[in-house]
N, C-alpha and C. Protein backbone atom coordinates (compact mmCIF):
# COMPACT_ATOMS: atom_id res chain seq x y z
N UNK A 1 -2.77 -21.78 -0.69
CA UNK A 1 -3.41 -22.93 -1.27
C UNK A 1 -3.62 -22.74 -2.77
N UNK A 2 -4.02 -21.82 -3.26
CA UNK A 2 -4.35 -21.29 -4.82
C UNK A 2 -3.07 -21.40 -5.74
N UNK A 3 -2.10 -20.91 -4.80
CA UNK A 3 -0.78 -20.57 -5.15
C UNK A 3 -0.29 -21.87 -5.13
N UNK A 4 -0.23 -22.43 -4.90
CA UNK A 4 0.27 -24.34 -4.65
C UNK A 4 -0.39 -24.57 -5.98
N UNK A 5 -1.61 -24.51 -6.18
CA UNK A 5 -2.87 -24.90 -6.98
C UNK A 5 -1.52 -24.42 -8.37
N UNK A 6 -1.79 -22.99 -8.43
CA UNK A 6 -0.88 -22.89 -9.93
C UNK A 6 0.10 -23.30 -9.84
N UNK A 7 1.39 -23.65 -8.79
CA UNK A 7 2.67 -23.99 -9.50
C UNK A 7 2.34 -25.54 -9.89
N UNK A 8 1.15 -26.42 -9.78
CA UNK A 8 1.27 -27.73 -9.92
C UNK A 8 0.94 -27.80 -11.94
N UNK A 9 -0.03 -26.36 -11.92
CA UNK A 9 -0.39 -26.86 -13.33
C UNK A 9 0.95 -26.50 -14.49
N UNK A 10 0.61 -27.39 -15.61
CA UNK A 10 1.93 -27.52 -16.51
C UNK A 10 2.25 -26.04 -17.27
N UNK A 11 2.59 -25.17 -16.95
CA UNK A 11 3.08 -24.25 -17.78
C UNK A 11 2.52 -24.36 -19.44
N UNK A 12 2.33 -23.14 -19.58
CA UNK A 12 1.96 -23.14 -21.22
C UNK A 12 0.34 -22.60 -21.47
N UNK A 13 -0.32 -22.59 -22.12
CA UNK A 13 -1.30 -22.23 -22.50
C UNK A 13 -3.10 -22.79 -22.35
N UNK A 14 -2.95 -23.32 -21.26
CA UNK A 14 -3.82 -24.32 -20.47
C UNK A 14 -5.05 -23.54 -19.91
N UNK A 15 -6.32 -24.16 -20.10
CA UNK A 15 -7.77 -23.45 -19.71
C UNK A 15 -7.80 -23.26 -18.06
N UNK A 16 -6.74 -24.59 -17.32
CA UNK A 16 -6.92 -24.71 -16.46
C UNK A 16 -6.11 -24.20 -15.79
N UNK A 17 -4.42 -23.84 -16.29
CA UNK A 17 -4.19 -23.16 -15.91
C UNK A 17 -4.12 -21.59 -15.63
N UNK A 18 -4.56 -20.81 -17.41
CA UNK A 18 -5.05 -19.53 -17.19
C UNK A 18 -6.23 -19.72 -15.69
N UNK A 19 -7.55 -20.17 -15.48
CA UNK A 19 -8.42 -20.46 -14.57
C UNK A 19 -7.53 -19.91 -13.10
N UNK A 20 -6.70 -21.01 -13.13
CA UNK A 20 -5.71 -20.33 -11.94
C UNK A 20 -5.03 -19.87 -11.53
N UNK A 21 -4.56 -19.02 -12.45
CA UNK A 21 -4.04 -17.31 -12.57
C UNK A 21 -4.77 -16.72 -12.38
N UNK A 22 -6.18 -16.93 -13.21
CA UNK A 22 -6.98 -15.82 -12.48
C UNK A 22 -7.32 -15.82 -10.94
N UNK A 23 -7.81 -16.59 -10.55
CA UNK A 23 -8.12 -16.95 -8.94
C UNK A 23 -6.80 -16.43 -8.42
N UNK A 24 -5.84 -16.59 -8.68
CA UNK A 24 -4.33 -16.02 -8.10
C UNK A 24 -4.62 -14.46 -7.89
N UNK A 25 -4.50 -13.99 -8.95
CA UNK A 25 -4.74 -12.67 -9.36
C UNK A 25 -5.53 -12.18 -8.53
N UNK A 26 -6.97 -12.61 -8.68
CA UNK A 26 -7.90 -11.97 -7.70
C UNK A 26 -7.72 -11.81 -6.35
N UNK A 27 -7.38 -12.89 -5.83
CA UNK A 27 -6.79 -13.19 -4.44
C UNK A 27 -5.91 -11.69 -4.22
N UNK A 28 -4.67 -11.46 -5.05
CA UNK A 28 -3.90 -10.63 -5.12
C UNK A 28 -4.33 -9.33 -5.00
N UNK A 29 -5.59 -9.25 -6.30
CA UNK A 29 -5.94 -7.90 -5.97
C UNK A 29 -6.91 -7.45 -4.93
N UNK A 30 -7.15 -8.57 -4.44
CA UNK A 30 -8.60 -7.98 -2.91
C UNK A 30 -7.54 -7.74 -1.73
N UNK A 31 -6.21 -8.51 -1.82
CA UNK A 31 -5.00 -8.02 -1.23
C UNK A 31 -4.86 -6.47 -1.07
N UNK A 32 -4.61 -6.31 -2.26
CA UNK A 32 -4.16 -4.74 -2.38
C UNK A 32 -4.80 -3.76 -2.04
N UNK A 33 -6.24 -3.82 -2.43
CA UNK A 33 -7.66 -3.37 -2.26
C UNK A 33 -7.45 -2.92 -0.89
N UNK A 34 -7.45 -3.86 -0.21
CA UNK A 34 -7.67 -3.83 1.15
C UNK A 34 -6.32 -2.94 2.08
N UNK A 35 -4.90 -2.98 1.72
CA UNK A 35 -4.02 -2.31 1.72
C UNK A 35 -4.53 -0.77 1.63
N UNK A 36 -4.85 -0.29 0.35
CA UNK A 36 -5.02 0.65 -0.14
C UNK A 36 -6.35 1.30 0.48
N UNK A 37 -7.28 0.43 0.77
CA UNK A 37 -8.45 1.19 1.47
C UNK A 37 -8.25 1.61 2.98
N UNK A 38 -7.05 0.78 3.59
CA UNK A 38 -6.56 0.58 4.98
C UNK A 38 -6.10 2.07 4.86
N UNK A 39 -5.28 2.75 4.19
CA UNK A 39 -4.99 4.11 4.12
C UNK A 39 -5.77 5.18 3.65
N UNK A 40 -6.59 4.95 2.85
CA UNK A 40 -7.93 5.68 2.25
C UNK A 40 -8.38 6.30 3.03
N UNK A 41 -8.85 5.47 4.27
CA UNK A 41 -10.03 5.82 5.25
C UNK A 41 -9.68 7.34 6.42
N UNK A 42 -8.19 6.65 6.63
CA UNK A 42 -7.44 7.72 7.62
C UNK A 42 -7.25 8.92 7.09
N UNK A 43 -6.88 8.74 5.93
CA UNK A 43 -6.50 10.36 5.27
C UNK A 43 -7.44 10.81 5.13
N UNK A 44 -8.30 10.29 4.57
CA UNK A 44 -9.60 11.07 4.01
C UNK A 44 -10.39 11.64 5.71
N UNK A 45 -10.36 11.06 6.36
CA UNK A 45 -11.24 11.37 7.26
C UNK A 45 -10.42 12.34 7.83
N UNK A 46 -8.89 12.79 7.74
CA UNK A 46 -8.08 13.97 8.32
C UNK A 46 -8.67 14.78 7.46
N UNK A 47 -8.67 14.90 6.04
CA UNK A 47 -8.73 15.99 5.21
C UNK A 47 -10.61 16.43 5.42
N UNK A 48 -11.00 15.62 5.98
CA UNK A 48 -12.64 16.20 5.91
C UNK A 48 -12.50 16.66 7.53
N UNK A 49 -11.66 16.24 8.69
CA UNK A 49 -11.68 17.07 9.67
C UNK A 49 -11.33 18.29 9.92
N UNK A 50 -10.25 18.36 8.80
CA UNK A 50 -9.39 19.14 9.21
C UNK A 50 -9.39 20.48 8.14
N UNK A 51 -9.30 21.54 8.44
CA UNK A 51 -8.91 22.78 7.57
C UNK A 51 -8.24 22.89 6.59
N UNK A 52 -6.77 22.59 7.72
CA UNK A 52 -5.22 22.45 7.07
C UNK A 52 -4.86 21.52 7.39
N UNK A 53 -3.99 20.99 6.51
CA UNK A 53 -3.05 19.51 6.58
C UNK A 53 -1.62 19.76 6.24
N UNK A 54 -0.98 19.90 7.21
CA UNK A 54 0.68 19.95 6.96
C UNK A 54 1.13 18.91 6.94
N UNK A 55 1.83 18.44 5.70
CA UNK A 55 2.99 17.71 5.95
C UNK A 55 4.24 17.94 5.93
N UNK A 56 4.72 17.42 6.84
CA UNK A 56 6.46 18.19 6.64
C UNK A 56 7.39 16.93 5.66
N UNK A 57 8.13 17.65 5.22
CA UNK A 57 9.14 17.02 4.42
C UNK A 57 10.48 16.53 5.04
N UNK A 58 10.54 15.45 5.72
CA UNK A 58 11.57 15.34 6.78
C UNK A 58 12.81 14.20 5.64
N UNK A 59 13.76 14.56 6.10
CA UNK A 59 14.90 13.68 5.45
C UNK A 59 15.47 13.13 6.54
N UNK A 60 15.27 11.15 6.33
CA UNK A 60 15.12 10.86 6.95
C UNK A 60 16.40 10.35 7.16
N UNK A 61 17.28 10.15 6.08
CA UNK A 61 18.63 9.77 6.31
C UNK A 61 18.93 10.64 7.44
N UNK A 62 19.21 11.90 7.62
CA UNK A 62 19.89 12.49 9.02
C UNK A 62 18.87 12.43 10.07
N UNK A 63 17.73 12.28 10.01
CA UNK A 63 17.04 11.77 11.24
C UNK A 63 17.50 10.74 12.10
N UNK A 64 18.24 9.68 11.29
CA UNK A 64 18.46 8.41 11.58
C UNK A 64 20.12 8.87 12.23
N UNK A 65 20.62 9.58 11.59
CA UNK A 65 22.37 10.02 12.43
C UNK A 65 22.18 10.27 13.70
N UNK A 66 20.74 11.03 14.49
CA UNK A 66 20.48 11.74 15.29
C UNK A 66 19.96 10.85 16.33
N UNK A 67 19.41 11.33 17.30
CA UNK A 67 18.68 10.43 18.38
C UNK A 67 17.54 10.85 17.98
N UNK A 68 16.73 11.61 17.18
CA UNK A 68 15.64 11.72 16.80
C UNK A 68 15.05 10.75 16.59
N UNK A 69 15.69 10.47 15.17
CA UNK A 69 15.17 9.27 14.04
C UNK A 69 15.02 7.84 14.80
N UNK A 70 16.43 7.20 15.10
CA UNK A 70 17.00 6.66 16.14
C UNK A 70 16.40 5.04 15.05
N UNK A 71 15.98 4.29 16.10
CA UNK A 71 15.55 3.22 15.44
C UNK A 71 14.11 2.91 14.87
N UNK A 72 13.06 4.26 15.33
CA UNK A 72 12.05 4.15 14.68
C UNK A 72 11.87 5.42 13.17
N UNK A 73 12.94 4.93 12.76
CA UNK A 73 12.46 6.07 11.84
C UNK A 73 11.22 5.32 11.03
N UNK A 74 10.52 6.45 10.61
CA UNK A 74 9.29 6.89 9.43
C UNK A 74 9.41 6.42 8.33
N UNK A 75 9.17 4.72 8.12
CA UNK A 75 9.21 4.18 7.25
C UNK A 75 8.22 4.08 6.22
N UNK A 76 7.12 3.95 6.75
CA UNK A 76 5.61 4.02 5.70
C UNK A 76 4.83 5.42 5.45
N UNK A 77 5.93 6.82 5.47
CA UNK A 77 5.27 7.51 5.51
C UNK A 77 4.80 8.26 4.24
N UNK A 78 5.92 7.22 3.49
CA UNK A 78 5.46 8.15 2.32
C UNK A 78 3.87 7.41 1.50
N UNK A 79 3.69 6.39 1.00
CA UNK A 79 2.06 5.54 0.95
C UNK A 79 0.83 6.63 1.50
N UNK A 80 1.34 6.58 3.09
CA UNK A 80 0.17 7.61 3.56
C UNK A 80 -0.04 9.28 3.18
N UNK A 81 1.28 10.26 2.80
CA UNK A 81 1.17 11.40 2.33
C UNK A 81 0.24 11.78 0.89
N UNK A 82 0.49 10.11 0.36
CA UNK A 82 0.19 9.91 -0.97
C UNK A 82 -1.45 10.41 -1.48
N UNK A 83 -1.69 9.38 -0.50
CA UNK A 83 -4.20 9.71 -0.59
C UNK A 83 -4.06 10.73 0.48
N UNK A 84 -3.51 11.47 1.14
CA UNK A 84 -3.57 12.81 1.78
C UNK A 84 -3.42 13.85 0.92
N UNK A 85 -2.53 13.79 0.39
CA UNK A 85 -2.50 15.05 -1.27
C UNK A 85 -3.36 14.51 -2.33
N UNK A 86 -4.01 13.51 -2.64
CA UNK A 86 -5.24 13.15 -3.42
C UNK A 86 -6.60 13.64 -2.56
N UNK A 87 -6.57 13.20 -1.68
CA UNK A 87 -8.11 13.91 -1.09
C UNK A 87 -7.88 15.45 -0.80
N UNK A 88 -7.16 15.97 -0.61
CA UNK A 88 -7.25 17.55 -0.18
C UNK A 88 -7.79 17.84 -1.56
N UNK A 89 -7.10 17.81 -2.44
CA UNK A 89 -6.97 18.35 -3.74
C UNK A 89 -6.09 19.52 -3.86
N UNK A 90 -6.16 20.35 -5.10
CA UNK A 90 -4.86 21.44 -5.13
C UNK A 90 -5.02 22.40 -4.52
C-alpha cells in the first residue's frame, strides 16, 4: 500500500514525495530488523549454551553431485554462520 502510495507521487523533489520514501524506507528497515533479529536470537543463544561451536566448511557444489546434498542442499547457511562468529568472538 505505501509502495503504491510512492509510485503515484510525481518524481522529482517533492515534500510529499520525499514523506513517502521515508515511510517506504522505514517499512523496509523494520523488514530487515526483524530478518536479522530472526537469526540473532538462535546463534546467540548457541554461543551462550554452548562451550564450543563448530562450524564446518562444507562445499556445497559437490554436496549437490552426491546424494548427500541432493535437493536440500544448505542454502541459508551462510547469514546464520555470520552472528555465530560475531557472538563467540575471537
Amino acid at each position: 500500500m505505501v509502495d503504491r502510495n510512492l509510485a503515484r507521487k510525481a518524481r522529482g523533489e517533492g515534500a510529499n514525495r520525499a514523506k513517502a520514501r521515508r515511510k517506504v524506507a522505514r517499512i523496509y528497515a523494520r523488514i530487515t530488523d526483524r530478518g536479522r533479529d530472526h537469526l540473532h536470537k538462535p546463534t546467540t543463544r548457541l554461543v551462550r549454551e554452548n562451550q564450543t561451536l563448530v562450524i564446518e566448511d562444507l562445499t556445497v557444489r559437490n554436496m549437490v553431485k552426491t546424494r548427500v546434498g541432493g535437493a536440500g542442499a544448505p542454502c541459508g547457511t551462510v547469514p546464520f554462520t555470520r552472528p555465530a562468529g560475531g557472538a563467540a568472538g575471537p
